[in-house]
Protein backbone atom coordinates (compact mmCIF):
# COMPACT_ATOMS: atom_id res chain seq x y z
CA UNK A 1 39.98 -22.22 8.76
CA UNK A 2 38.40 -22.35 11.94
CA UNK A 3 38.94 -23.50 15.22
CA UNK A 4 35.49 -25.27 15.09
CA UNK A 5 36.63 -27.48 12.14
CA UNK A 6 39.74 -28.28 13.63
CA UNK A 7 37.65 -29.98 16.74
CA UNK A 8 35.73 -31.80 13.92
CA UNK A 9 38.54 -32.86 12.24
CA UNK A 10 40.48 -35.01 15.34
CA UNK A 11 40.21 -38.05 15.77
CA UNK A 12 38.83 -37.45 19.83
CA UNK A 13 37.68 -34.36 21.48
CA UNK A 14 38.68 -35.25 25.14
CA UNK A 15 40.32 -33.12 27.10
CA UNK A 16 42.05 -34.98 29.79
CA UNK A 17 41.58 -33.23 33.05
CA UNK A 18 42.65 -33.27 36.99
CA UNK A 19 41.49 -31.70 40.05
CA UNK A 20 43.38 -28.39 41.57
CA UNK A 21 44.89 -30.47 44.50
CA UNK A 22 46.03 -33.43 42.23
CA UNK A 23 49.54 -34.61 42.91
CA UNK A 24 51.77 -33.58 40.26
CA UNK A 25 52.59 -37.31 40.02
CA UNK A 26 49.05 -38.42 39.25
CA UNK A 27 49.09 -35.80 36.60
CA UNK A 28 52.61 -37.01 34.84
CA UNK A 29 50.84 -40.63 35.08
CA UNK A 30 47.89 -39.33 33.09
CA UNK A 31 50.22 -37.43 30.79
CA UNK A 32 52.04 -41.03 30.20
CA UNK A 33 48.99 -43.05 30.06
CA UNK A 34 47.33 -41.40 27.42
CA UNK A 35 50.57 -40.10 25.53
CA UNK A 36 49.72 -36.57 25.43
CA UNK A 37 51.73 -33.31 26.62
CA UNK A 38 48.95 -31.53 28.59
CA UNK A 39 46.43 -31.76 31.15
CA UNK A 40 43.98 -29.46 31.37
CA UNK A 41 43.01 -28.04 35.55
CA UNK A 42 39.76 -28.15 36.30
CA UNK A 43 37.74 -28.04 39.36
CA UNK A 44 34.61 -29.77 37.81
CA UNK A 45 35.50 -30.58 34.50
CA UNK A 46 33.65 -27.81 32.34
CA UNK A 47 36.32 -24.92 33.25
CA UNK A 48 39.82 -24.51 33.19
CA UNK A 49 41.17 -23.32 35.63
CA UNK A 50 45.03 -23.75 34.90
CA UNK A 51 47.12 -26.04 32.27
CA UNK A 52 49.99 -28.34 33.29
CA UNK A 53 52.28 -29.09 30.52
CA UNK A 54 55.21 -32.28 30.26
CA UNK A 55 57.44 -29.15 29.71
CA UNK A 56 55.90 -27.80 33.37
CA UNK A 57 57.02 -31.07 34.67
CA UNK A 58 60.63 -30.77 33.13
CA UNK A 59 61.52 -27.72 34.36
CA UNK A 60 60.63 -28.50 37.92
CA UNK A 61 62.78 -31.84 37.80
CA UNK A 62 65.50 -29.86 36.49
CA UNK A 63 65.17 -27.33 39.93
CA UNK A 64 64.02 -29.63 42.60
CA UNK A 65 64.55 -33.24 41.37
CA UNK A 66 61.91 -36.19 42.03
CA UNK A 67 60.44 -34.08 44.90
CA UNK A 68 58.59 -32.20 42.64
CA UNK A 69 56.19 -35.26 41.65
CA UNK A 70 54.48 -34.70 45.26
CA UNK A 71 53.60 -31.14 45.22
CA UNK A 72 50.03 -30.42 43.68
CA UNK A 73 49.38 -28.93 40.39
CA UNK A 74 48.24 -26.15 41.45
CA UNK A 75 52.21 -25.39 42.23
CA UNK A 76 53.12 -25.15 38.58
CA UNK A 77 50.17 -24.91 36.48
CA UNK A 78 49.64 -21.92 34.29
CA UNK A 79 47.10 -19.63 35.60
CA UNK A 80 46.75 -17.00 33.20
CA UNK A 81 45.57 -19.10 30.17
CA UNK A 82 45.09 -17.77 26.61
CA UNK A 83 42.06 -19.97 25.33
CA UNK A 84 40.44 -19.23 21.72
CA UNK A 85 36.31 -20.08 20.75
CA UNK A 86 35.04 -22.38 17.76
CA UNK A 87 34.56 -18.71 16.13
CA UNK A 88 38.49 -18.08 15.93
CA UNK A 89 40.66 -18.22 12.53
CA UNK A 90 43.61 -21.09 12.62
CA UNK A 91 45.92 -18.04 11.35
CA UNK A 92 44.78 -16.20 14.68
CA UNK A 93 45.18 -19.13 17.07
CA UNK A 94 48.83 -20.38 15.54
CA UNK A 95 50.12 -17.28 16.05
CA UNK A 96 49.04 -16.86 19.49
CA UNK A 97 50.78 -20.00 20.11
CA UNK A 98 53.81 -19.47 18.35
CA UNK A 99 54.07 -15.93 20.05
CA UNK A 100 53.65 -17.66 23.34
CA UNK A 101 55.96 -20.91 23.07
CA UNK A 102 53.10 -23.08 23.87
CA UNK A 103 51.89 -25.87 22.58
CA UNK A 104 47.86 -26.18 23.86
CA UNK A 105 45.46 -24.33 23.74
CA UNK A 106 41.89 -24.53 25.57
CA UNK A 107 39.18 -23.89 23.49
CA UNK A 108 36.86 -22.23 26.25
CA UNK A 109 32.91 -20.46 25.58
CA UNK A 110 30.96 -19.27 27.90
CA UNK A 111 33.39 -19.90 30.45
CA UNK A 112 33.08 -23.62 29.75
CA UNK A 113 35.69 -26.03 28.65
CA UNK A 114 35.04 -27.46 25.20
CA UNK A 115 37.98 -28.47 23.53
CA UNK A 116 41.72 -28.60 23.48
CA UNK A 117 43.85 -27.80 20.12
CA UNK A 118 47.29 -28.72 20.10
CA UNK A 119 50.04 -26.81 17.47
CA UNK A 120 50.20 -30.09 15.98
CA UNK A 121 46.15 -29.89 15.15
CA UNK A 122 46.78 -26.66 13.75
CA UNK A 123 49.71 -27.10 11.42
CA UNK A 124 47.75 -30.07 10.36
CA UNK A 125 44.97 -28.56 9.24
CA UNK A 126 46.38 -25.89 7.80
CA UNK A 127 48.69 -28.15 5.46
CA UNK A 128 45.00 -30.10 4.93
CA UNK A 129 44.32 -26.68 3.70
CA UNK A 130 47.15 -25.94 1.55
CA UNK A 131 46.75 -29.47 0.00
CA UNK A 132 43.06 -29.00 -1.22
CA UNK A 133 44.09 -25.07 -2.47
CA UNK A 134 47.15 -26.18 -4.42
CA UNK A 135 44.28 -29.13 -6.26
CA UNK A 136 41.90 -26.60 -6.98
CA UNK A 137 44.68 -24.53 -8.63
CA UNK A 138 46.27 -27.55 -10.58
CA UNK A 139 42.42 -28.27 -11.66
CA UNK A 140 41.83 -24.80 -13.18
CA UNK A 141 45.44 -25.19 -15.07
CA UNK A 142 44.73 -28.23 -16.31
CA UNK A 143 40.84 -27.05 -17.19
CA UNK A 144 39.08 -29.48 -15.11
């Protein structure tokens, strides 16, 4: 399966993004608002620049304590991101993430910012997948 029918499949295709600058605060509230684990950096909202994760967050509690919430994002995003296209295999993209212990994943082409997949998304569709293989097979048993 590809990434591209993944997109199609979720139920929204935003990608929730904040300003290099942002306080990590404002980022945490936009995590909270919208109940989801990653915010994508983004200096105008087609590119990403860096990701900031609830995990990101976690760690830096854990080292500096509340004081953390005022530094900018651009103090604990990731930089170096591993993105995928519309074009790449589910296989491809869950491995990357498993391989990586992350979560999100931009899906970036062109150098633009056009999705977000999550792990969840993946498994998801994949067990979608699994679902509508194991009918086929059942149908050709039973000679439908």
């Amino acid at each position: 399966m590809q990434v591209q029918q993944i997109l199609k499949s979720k139920d929204s295709n935003n990608v929730f993004t904040v300003k290099p600058g942002s306080l990590v605060s404002d980022a945490a509230k936009l995590l909270a608002d919208n109940r989801i684990g990653t915010v994508v950096i983004s200096t105008n909202e087609k590119t990403a620049d860096g990701i900031l994760s609830e995990r990101d967050i976690v760690r830096e509690l854990a080292v500096r304590g509340a004081a953390c919430l005022a530094a900018k994002v651009d103090d604990y995003m990731t930089r170096d991101l591993v993105t995928c296209t519309r074009a790449d295999m589910s296989d491809v993209v869950l491995e990357k993430m498993t391989n990586g212990r992350f979560r999100h994943m931009p899906v970036v082409e062109d150098g633009e910012l056009i999705g977000l997949i999550t792990l969840g998304d993946v498994v998801k569709a994949r067990l979608a997948h699994l679902a509508m293989e194991k009918d086929a097979l059942e149908g050709m048993i039973m000679g439908h």
